[in-house]
N, C-alpha and C. Protein backbone atom coordinates (compact mmCIF):
# COMPACT_ATOMS: atom_id res chain seq x y z
N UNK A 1 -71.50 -100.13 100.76
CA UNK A 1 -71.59 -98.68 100.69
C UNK A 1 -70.31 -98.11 101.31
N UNK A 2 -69.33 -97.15 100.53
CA UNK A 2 -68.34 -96.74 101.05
C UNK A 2 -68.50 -95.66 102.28
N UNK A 3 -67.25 -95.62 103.06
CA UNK A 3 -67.96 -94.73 104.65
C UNK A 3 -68.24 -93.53 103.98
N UNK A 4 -67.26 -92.84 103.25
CA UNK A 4 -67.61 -91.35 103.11
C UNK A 4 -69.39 -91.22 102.38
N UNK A 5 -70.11 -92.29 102.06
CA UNK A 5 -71.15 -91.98 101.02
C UNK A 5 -72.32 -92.65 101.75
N UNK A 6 -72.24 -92.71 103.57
CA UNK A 6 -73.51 -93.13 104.46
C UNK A 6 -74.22 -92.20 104.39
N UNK A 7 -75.70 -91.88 103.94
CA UNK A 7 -76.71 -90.82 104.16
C UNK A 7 -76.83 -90.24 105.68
N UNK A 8 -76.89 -89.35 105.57
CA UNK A 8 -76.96 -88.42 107.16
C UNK A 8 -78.26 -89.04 107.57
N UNK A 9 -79.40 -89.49 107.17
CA UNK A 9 -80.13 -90.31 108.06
C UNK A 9 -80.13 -91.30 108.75
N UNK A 10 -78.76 -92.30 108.45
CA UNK A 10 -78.45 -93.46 108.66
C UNK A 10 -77.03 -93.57 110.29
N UNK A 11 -78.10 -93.76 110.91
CA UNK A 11 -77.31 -93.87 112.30
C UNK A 11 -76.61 -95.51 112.59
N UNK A 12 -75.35 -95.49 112.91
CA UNK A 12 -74.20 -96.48 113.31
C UNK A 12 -74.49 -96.72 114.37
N UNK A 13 -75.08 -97.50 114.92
CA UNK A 13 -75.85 -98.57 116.24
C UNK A 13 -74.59 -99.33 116.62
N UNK A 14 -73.82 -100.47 116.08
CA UNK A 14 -73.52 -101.17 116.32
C UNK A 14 -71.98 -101.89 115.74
N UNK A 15 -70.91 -101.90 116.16
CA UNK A 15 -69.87 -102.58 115.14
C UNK A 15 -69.64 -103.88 115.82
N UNK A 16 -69.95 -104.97 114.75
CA UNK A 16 -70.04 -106.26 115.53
C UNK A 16 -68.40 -107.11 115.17
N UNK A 17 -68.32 -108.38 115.64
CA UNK A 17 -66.95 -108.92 115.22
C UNK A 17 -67.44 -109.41 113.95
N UNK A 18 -65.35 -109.34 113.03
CA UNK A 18 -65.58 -110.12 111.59
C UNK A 18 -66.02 -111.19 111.50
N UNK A 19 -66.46 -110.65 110.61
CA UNK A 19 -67.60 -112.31 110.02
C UNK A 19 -67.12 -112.51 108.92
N UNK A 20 -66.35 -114.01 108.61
CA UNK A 20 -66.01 -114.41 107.21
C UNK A 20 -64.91 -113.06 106.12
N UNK A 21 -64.98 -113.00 105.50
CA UNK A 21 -63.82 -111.43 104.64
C UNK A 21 -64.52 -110.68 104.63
N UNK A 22 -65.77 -110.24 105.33
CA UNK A 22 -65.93 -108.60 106.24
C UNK A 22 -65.30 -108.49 107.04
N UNK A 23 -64.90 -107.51 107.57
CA UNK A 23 -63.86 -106.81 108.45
C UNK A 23 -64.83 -106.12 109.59
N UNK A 24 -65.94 -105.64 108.88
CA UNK A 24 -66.64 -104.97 109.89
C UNK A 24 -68.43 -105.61 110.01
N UNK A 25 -68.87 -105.59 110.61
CA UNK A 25 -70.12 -105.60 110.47
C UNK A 25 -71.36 -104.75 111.20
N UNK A 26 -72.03 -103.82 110.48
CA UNK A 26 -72.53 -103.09 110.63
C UNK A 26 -74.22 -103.43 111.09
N UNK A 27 -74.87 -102.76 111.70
CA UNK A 27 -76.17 -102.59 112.13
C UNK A 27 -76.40 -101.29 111.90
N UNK A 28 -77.36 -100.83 110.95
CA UNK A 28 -77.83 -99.62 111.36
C UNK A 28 -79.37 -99.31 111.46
N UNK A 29 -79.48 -98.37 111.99
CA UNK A 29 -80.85 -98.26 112.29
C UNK A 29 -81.19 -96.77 111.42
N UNK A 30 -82.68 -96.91 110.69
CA UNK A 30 -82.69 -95.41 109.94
C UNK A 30 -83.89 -94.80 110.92
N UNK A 31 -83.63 -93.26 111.04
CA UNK A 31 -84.40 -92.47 112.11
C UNK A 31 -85.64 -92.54 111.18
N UNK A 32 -86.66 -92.22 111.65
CA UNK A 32 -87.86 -91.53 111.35
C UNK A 32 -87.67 -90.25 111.17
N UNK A 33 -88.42 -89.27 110.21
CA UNK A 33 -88.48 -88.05 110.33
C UNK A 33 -89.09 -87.16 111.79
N UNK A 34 -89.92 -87.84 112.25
CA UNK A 34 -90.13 -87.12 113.39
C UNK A 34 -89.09 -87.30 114.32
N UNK A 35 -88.21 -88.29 114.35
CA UNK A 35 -87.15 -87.73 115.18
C UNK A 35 -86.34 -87.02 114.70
N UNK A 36 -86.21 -86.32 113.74
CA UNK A 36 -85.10 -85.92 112.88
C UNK A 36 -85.86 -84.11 113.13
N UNK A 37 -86.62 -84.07 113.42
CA UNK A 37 -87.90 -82.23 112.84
C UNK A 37 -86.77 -81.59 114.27
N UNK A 38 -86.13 -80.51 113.71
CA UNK A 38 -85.63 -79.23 114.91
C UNK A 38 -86.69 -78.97 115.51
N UNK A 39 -86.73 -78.78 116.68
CA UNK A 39 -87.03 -77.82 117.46
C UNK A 39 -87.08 -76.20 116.86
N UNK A 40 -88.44 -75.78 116.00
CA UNK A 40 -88.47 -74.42 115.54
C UNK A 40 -88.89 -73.46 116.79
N UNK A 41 -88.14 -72.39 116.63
CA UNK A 41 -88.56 -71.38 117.88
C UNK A 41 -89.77 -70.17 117.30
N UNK A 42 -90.47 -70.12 118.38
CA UNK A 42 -91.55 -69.15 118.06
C UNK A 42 -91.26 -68.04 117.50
N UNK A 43 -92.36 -67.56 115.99
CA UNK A 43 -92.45 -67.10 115.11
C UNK A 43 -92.04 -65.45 115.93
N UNK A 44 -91.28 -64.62 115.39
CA UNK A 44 -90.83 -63.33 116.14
C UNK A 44 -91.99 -62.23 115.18
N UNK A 45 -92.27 -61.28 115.52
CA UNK A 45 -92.74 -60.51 114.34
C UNK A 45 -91.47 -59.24 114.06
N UNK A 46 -90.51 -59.72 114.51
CA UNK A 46 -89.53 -59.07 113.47
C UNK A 46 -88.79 -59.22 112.41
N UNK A 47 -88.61 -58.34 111.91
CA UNK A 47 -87.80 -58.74 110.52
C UNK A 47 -86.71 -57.88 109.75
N UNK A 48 -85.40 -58.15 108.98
CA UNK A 48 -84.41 -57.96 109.10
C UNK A 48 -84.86 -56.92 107.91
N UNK A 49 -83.52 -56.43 107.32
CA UNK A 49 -84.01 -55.21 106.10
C UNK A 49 -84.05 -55.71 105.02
N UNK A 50 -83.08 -57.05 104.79
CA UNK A 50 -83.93 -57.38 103.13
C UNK A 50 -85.30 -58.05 103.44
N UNK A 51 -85.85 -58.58 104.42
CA UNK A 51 -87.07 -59.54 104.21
C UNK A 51 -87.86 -58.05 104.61
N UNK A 52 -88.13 -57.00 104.77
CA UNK A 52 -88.32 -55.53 104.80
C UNK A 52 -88.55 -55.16 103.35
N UNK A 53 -87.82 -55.53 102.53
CA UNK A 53 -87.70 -54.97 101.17
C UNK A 53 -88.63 -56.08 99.99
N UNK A 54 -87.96 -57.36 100.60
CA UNK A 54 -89.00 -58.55 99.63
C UNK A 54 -90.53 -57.95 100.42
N UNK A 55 -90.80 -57.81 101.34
CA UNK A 55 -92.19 -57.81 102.29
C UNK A 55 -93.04 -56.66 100.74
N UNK A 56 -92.21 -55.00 101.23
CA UNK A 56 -92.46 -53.92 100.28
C UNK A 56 -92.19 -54.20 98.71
N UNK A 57 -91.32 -54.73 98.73
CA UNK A 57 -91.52 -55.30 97.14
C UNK A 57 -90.21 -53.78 96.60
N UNK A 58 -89.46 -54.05 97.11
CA UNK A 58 -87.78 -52.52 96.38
C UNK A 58 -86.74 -53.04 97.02
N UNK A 59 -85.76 -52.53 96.26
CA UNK A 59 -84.52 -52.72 96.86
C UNK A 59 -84.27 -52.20 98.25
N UNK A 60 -82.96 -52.85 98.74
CA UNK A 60 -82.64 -52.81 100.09
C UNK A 60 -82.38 -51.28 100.26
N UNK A 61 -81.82 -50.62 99.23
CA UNK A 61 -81.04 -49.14 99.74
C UNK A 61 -82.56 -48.39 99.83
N UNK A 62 -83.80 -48.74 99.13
CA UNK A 62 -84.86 -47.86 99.44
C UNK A 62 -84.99 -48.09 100.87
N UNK A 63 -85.52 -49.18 101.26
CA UNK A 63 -85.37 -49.14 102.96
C UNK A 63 -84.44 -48.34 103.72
N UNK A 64 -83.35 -48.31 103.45
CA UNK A 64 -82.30 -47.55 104.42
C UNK A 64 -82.53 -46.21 104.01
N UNK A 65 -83.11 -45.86 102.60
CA UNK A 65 -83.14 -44.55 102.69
C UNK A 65 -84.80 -44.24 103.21
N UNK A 66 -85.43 -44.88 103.27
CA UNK A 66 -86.67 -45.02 104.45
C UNK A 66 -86.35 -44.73 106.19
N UNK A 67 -85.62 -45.83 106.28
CA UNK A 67 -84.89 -45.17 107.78
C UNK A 67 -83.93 -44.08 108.29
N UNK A 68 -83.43 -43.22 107.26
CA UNK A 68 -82.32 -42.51 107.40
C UNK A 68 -83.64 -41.39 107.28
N UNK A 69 -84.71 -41.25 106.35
CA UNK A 69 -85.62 -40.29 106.30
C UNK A 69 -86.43 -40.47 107.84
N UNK A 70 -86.39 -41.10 108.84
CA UNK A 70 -87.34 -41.40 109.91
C UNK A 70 -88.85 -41.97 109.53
N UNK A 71 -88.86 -42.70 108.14
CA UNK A 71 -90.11 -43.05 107.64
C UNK A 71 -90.41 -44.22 108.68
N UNK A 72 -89.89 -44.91 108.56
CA UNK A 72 -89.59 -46.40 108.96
C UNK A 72 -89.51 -46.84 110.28
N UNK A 73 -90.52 -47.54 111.19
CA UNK A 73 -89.65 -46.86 112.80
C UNK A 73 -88.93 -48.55 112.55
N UNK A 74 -87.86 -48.32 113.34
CA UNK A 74 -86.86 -49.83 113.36
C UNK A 74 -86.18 -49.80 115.19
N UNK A 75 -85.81 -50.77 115.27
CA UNK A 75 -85.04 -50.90 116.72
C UNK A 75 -83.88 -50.81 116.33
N UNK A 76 -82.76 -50.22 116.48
CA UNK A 76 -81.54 -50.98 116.31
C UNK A 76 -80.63 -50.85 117.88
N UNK A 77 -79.64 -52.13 117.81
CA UNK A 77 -79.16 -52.13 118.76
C UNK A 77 -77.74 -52.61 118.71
N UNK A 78 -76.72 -51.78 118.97
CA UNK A 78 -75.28 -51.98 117.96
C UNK A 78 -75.81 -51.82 116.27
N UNK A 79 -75.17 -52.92 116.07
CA UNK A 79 -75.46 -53.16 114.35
C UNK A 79 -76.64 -53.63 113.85
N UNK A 80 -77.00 -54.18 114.66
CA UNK A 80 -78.35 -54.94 114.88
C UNK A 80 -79.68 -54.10 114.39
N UNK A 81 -79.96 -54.01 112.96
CA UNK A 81 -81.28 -53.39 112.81
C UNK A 81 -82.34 -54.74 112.83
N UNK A 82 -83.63 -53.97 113.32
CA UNK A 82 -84.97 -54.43 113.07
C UNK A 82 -85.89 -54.22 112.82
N UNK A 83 -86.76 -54.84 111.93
CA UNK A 83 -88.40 -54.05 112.00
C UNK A 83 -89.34 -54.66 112.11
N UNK A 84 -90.63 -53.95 112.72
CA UNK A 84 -92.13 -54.84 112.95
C UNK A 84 -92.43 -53.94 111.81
N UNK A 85 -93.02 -55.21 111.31
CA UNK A 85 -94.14 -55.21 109.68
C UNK A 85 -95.40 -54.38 109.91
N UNK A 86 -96.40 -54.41 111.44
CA UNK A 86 -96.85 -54.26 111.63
C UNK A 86 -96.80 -52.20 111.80
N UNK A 87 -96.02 -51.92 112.76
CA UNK A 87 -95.66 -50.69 112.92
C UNK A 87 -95.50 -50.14 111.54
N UNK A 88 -94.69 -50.94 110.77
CA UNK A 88 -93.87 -50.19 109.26
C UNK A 88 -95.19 -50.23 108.60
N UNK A 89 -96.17 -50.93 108.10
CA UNK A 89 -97.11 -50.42 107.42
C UNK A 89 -97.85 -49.22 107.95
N UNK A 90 -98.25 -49.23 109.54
CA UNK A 90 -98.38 -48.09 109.94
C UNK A 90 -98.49 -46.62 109.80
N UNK A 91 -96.89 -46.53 109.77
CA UNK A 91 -95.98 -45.70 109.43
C UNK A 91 -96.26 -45.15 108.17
N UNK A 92 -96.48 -46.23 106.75
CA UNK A 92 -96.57 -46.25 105.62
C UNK A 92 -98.32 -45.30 105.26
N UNK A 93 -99.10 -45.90 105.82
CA UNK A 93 -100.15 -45.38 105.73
C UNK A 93 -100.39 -43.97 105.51
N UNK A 94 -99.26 -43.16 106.49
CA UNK A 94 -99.70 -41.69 106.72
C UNK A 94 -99.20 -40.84 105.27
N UNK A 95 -98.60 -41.69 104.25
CA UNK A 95 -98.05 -41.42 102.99
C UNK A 95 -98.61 -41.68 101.86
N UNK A 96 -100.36 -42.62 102.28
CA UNK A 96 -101.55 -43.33 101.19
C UNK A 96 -102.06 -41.51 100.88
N UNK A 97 -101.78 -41.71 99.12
CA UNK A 97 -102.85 -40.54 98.70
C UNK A 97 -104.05 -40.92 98.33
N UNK A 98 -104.98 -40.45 98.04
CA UNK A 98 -106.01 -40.49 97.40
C UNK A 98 -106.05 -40.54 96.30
N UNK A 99 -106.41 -41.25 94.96
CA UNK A 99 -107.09 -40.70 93.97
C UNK A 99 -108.00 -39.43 93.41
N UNK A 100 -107.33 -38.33 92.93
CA UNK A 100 -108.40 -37.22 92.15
C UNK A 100 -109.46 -37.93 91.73
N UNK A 101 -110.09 -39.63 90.79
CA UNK A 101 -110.93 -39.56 90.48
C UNK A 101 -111.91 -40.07 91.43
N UNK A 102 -111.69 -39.99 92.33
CA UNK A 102 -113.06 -40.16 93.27
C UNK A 102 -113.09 -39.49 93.97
């Protein structure tokens, strides 16, 4: 197997002396997936303005023109916008009409 084409799972343990017309001799050991799983960090309930827009189901500029109207409450901090899903439906609610036929 040429070096540039070792799978990123395949960890280099060991370079032993030549043996016979190898030059190198290799040991490797392959990880398990559980040693391989990141460290995921706890689930935030915030969320950025396009996953805001996939959530509502419209384009991104409806959102901003949601927040520029004060529909929307968001944190921002510098550039940094945010929103709770939770609050924003909220928010959304006070804009549910009714149906005339009932």
């Amino acid at each position: 197997m040429p070096w540039n084409r070792i799978p990123s799972f395949v960890a280099i343990t060991d370079v032993g002396p030549p043996v016979g017309k190898a030059s190198v001799v290799l040991r490797i050991m392959i990880n398990t997936p559980t040693e391989q799983t990141p460290h995921e960090p706890p689930a935030s309930p915030w969320r950025i303005k396009a996953e805001m827009a996939q959530y509502y189901r419209c384009d991104i500029r409806t959102i901003t023109n949601l927040m520029r109207r004060r529909i929307l409450p968001f944190v921002k901090i510098g550039r940094l916008v945010r929103f709770n899903p939770a609050e924003c439906d909220e928010a959304m609610q006070k804009f549910k009409r009714r149906s005339s036929f009932l």
